[in-house]
C-alpha atoms as a PDB file:
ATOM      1  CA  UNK A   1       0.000   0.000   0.000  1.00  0.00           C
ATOM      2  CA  UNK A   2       0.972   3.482  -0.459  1.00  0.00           C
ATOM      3  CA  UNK A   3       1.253   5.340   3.003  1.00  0.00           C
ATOM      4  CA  UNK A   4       3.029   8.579   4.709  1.00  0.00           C
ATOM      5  CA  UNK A   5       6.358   6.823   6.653  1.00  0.00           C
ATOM      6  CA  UNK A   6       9.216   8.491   7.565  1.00  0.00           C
ATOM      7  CA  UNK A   7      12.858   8.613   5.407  1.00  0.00           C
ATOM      8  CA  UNK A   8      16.236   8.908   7.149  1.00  0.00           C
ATOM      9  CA  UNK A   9      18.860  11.120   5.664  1.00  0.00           C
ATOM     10  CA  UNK A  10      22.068   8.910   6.384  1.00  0.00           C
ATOM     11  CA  UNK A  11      24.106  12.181   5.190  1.00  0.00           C
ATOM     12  CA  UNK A  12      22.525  14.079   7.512  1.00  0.00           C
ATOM     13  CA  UNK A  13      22.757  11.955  11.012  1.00  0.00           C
ATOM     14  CA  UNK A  14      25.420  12.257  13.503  1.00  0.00           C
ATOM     15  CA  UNK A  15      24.158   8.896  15.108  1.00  0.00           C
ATOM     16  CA  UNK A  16      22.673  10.914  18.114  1.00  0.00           C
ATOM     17  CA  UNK A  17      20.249   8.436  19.029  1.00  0.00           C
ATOM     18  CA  UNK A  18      17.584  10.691  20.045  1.00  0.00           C
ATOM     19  CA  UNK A  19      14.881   9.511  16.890  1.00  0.00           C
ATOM     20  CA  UNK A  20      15.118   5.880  18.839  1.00  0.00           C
ATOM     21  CA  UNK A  21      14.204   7.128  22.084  1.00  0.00           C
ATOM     22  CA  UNK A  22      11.219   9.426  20.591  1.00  0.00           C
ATOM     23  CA  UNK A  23       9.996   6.432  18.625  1.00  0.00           C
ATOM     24  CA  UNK A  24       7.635   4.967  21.090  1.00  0.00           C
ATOM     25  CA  UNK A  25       7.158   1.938  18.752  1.00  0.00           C
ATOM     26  CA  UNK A  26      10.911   0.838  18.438  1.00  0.00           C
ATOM     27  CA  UNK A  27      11.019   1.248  14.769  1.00  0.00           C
ATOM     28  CA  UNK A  28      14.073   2.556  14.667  1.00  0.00           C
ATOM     29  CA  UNK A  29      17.698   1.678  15.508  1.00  0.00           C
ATOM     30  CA  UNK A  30      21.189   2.455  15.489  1.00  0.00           C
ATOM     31  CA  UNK A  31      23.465   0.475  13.048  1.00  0.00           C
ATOM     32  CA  UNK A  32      27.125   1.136  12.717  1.00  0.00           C
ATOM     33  CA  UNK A  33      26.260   4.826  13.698  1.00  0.00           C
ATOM     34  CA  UNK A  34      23.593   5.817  11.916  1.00  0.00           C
ATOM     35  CA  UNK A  35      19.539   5.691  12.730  1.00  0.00           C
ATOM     36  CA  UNK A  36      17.704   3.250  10.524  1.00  0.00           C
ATOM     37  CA  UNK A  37      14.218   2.569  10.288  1.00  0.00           C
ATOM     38  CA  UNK A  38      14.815  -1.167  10.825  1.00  0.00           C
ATOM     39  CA  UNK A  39      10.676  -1.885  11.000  1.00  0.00           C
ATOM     40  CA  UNK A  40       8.324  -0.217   8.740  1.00  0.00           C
ATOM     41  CA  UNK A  41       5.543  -1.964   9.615  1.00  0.00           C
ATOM     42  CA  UNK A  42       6.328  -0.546  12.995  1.00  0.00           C
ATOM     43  CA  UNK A  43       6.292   2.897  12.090  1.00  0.00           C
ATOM     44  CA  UNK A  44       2.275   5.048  12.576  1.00  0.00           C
ATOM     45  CA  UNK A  45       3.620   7.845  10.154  1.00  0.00           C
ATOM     46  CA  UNK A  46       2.892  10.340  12.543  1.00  0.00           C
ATOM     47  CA  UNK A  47       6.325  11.272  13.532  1.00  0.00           C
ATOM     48  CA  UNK A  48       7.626  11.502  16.887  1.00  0.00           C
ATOM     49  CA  UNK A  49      10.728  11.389  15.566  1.00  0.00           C
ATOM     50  CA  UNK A  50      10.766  14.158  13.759  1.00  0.00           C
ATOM     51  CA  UNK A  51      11.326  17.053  16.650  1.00  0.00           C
ATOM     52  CA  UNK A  52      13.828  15.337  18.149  1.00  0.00           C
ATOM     53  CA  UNK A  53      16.610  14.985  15.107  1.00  0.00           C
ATOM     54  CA  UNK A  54      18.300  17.959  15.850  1.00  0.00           C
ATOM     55  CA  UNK A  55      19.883  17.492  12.609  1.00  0.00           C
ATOM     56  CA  UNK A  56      17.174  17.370  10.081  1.00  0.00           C
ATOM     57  CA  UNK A  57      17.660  13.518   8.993  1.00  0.00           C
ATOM     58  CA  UNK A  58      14.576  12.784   9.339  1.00  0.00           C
ATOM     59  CA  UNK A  59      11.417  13.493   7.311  1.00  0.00           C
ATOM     60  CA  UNK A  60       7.984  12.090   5.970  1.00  0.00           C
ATOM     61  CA  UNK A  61       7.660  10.824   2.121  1.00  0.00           C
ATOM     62  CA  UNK A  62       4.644   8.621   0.783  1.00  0.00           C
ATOM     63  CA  UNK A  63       5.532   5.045  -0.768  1.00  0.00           C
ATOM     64  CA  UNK A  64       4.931   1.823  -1.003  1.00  0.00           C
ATOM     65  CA  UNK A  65       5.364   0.499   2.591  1.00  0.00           C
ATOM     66  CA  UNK A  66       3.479  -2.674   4.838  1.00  0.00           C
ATOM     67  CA  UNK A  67       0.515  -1.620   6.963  1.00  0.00           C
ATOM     68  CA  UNK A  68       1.136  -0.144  10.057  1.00  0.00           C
ATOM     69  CA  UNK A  69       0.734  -3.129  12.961  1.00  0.00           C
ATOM     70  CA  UNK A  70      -0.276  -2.070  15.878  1.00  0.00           C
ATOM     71  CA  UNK A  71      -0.505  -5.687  17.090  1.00  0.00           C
ATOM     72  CA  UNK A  72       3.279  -6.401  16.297  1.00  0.00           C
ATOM     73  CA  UNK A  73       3.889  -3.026  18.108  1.00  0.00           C
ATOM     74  CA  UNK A  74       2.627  -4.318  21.144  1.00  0.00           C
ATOM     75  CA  UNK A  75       3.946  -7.783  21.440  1.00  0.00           C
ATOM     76  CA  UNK A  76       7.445  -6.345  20.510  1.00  0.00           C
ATOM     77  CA  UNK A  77       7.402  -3.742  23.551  1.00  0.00           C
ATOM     78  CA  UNK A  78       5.781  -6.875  25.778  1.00  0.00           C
ATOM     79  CA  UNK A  79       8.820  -8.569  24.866  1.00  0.00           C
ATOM     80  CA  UNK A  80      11.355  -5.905  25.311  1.00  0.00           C
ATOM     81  CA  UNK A  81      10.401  -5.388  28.843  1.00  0.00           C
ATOM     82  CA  UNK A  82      10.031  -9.380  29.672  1.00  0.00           C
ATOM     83  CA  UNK A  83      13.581  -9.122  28.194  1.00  0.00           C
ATOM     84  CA  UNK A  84      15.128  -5.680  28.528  1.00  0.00           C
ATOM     85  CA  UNK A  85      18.874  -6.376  28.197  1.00  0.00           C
ATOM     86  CA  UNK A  86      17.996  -7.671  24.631  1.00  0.00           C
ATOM     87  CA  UNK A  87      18.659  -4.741  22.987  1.00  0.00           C
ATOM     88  CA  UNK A  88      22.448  -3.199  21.223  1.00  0.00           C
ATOM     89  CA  UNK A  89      24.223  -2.148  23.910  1.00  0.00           C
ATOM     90  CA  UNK A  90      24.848   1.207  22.031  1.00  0.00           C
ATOM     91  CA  UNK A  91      21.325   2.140  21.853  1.00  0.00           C
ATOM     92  CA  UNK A  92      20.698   1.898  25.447  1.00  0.00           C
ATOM     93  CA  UNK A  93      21.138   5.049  27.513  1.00  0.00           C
ATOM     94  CA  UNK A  94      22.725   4.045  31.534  1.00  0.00           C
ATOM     95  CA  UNK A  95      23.909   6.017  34.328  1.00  0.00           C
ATOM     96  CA  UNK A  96      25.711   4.755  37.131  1.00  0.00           C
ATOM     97  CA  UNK A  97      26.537   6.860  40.250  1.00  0.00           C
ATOM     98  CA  UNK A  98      29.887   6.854  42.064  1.00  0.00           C
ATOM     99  CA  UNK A  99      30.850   8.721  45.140  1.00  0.00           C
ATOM    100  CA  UNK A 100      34.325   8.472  44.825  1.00  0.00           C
ATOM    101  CA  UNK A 101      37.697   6.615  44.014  1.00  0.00           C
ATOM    102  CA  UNK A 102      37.155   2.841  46.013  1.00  0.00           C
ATOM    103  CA  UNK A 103      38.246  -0.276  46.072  1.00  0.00           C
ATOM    104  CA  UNK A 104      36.141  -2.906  46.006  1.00  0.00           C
ATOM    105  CA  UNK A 105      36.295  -6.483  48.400  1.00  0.00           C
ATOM    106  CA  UNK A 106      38.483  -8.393  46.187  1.00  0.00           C
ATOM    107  CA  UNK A 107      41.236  -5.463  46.413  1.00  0.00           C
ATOM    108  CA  UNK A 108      40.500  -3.760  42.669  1.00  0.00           C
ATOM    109  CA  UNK A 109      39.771  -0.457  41.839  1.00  0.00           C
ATOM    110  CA  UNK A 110      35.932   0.074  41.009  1.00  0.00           C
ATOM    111  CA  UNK A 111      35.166   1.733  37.623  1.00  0.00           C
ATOM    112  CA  UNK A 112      34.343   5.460  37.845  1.00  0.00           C
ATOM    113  CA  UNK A 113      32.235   5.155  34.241  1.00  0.00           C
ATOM    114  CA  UNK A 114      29.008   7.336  35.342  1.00  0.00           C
ATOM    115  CA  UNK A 115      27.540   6.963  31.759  1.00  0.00           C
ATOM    116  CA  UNK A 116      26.837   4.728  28.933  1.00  0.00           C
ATOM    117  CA  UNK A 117      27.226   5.231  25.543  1.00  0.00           C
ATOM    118  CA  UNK A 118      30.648   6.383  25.752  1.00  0.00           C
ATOM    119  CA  UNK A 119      31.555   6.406  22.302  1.00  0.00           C
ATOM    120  CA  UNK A 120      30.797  10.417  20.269  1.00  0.00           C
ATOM    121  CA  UNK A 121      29.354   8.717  17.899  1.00  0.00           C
ATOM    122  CA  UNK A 122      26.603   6.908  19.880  1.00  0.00           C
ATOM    123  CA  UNK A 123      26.057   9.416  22.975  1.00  0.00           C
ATOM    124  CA  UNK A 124      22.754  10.929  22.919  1.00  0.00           C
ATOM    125  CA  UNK A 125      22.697  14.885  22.414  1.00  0.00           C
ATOM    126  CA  UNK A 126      20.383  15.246  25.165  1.00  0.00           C
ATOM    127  CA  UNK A 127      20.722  12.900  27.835  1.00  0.00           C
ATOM    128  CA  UNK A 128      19.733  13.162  31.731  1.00  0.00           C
ATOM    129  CA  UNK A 129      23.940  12.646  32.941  1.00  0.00           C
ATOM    130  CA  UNK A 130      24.948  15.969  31.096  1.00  0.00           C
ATOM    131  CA  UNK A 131      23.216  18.027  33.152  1.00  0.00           C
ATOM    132  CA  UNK A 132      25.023  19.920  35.948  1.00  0.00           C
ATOM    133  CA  UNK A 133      28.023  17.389  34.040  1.00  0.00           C
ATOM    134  CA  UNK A 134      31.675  18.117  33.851  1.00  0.00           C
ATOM    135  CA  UNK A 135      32.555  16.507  30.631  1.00  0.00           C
ATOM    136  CA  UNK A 136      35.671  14.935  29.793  1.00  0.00           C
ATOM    137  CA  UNK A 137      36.491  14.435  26.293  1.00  0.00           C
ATOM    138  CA  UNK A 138      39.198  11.583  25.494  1.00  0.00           C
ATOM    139  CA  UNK A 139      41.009   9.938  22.774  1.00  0.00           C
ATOM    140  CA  UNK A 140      40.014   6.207  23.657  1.00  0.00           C
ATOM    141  CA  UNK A 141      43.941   5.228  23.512  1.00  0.00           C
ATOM    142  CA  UNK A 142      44.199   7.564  26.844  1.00  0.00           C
ATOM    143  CA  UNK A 143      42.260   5.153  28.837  1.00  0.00           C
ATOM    144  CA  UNK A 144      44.999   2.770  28.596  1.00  0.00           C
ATOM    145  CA  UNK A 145      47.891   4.562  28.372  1.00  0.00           C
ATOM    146  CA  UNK A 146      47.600   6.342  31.397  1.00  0.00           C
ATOM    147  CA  UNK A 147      47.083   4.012  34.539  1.00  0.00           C
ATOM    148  CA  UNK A 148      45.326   6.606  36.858  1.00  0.00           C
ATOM    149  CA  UNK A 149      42.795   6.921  34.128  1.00  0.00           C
ATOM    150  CA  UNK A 150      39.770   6.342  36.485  1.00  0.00           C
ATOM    151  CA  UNK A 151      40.953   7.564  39.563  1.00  0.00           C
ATOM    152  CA  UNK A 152      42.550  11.287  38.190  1.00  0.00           C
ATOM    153  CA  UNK A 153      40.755  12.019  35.100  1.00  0.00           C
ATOM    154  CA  UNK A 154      37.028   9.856  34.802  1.00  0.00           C
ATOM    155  CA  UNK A 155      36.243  10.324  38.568  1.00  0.00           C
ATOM    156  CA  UNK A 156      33.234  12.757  38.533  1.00  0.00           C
ATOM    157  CA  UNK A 157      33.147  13.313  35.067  1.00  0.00           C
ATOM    158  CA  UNK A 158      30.916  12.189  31.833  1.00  0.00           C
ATOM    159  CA  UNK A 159      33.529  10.491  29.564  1.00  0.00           C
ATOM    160  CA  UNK A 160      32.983  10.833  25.492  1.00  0.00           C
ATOM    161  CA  UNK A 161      35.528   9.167  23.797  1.00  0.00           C
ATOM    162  CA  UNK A 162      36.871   8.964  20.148  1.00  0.00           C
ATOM    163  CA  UNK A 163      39.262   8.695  17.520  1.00  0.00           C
ATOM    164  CA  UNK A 164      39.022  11.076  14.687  1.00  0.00           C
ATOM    165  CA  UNK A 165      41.895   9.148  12.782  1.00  0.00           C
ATOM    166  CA  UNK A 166      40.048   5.895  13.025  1.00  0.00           C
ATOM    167  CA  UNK A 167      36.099   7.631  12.471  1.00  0.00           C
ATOM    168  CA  UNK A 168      37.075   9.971  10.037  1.00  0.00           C
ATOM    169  CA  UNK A 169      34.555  11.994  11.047  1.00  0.00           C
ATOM    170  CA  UNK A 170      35.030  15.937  12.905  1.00  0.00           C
ATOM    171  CA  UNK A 171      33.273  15.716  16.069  1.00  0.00           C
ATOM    172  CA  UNK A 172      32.522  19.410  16.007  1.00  0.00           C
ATOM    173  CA  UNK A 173      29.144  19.245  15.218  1.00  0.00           C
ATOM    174  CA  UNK A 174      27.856  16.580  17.752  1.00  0.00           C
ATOM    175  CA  UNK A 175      30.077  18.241  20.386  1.00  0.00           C
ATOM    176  CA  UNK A 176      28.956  21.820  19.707  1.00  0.00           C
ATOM    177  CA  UNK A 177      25.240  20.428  20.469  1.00  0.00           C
ATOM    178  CA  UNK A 178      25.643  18.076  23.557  1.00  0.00           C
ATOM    179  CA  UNK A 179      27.350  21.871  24.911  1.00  0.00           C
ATOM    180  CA  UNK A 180      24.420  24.036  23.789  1.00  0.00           C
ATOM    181  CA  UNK A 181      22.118  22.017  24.859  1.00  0.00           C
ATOM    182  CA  UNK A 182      22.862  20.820  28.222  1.00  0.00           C
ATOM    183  CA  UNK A 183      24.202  22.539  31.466  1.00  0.00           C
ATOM    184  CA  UNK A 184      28.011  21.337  31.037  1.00  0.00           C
ATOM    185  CA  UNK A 185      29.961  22.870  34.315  1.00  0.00           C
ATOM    186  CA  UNK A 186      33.781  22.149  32.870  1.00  0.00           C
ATOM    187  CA  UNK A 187      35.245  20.983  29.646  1.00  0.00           C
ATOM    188  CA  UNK A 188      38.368  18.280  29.988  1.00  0.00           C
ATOM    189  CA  UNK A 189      40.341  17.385  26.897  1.00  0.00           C
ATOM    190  CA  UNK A 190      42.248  14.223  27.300  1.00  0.00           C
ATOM    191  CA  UNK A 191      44.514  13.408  24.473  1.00  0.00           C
ATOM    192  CA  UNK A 192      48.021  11.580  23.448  1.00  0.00           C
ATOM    193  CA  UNK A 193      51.157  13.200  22.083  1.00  0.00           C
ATOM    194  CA  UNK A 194      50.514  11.947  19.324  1.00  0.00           C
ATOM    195  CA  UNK A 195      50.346  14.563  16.203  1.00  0.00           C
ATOM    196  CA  UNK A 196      46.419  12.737  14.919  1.00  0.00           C
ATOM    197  CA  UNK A 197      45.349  13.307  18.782  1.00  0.00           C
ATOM    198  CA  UNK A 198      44.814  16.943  17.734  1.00  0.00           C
ATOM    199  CA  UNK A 199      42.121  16.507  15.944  1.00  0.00           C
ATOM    200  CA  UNK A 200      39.924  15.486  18.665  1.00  0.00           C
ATOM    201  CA  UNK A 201      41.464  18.736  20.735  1.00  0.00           C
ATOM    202  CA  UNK A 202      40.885  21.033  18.133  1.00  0.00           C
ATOM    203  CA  UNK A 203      36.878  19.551  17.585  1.00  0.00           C
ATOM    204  CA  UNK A 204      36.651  20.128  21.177  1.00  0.00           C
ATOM    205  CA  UNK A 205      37.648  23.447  21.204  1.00  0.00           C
ATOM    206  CA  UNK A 206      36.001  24.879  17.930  1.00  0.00           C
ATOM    207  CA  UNK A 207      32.955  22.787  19.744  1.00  0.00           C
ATOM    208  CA  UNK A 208      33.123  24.992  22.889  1.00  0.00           C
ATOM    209  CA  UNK A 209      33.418  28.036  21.013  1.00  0.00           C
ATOM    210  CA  UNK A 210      30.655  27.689  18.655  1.00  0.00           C
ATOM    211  CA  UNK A 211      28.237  26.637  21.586  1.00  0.00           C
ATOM    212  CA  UNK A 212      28.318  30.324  22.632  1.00  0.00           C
ATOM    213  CA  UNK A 213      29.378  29.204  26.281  1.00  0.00           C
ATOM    214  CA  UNK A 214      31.814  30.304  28.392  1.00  0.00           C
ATOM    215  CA  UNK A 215      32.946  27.616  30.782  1.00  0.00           C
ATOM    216  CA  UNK A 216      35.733  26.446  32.237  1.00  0.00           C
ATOM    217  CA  UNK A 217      38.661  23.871  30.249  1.00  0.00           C
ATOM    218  CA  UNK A 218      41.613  22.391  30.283  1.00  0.00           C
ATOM    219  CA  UNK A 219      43.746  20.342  27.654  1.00  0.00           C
ATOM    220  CA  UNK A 220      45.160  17.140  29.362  1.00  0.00           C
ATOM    221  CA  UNK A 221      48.297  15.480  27.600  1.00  0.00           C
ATOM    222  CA  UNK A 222      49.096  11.783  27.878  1.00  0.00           C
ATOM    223  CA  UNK A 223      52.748  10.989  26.682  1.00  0.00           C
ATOM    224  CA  UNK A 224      53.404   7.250  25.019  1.00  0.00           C
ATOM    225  CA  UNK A 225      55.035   6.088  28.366  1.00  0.00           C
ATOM    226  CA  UNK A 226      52.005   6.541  30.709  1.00  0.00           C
ATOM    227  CA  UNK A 227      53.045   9.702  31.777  1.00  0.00           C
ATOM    228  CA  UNK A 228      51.013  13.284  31.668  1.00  0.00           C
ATOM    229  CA  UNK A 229      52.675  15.807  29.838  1.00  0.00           C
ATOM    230  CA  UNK A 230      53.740  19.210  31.671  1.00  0.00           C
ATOM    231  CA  UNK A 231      52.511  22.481  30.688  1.00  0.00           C
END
């Protein structure tokens, strides 16, 4: 049948993640980065999604698509909360609080991860741990470089990590939003020595700056050898 369903601009999304949380009928997902409408049959054509693509990705056209099934709706959300570690791990917002640096029973350090996605890519634009946040921003090679990772640098902070070398994508865009659009306290830029670290500085910055906020930052350096780099 012919019918109004909605069309995602792959061009156009950053992978934000927000059109899967505003589509109450989990017709859409997240693969490799980008939103897909994985479900048509799924999809009512009225567009919840719409509103919350920040990016304009997402819009209506009128083709030939399967009935909307409000029945297959249903038993899919019955299932998703009978099940609800089912879904991709990247599609599914946590938070986790920490009070500070511990160590656990058996003698190890506890994780001081307060948020999940961690990746740019996946991290919603608009998510309930950025507010009041201080954000660090890493290169993901910094985690395990630098041994203190959790204790000096993660504890107390959101954590986005990335690799512009290995993404190939400028992170300016997503970063410049999650700013604008949340109440980030502090900006921390964690990156290696190494020359293709700068991109992710640089993204950062030009983020922070085109936000239109003024808040405090601070570049961190991690040398090869585990060390931090002086200023």
């Amino acid at each position: 049948m012919i019918r109004k369903i909605i069309h995602i601009d792959e061009e156009k999304c950053d992978g934000c993640g927000a059109c899967v949380n505003a589509c109450h009928e989990g017709a859409i997902s997240l693969v490799n980065g980008k939103a897909k409408l994985m479900h048509e049959h799924y999809c009512d054509g009225l567009g919840d999604c719409l509103p919350a693509c920040h990016t304009g990705a997402i819009t209506f056209e009128e083709r030939e698509a399967p009935a909307y099934d409000e029945a297959a709706v249903l038993a899919a959300k019955a299932a998703r909360e009978s099940h609800p570690h089912t879904g991709c791990p990247g599609a599914a917002m946590r938070q986790m609080r920490h009070e500070k640096p511990t160590v656990s029973q058996t003698g190890e350090a506890e994780s001081q991860l307060t948020n999940w996605p961690v990746q740019i890519k996946l991290a919603p634009v608009s998510a309930p741990y950025f507010d009041g946040a201080s954000l660090l921003v890493a290169a993901d090679c910094s985690a395990f470089t630098y041994a203190a990772f959790h204790s000096k640098l993660l504890a107390g902070r959101v954590c986005l990590i990335g690799c512009p070398k290995l993404d190939g994508v400028d992170y300016t865009e997503k970063l410049t939003e999650i700013i604008r659009q949340n109440d980030i306290r502090s900006l921390t830029i964690v990156r290696m020595e190494v020359p293709c670290c700068g991109g992710l500085e640089m993204a950062a910055k030009n983020a922070l700056q085109a936000s239109g906020k003024f808040i405090p930052w601070q570049v961190v350096t991690v040398n090869i050898d585990g060390t931090l780099q002086q200023s």
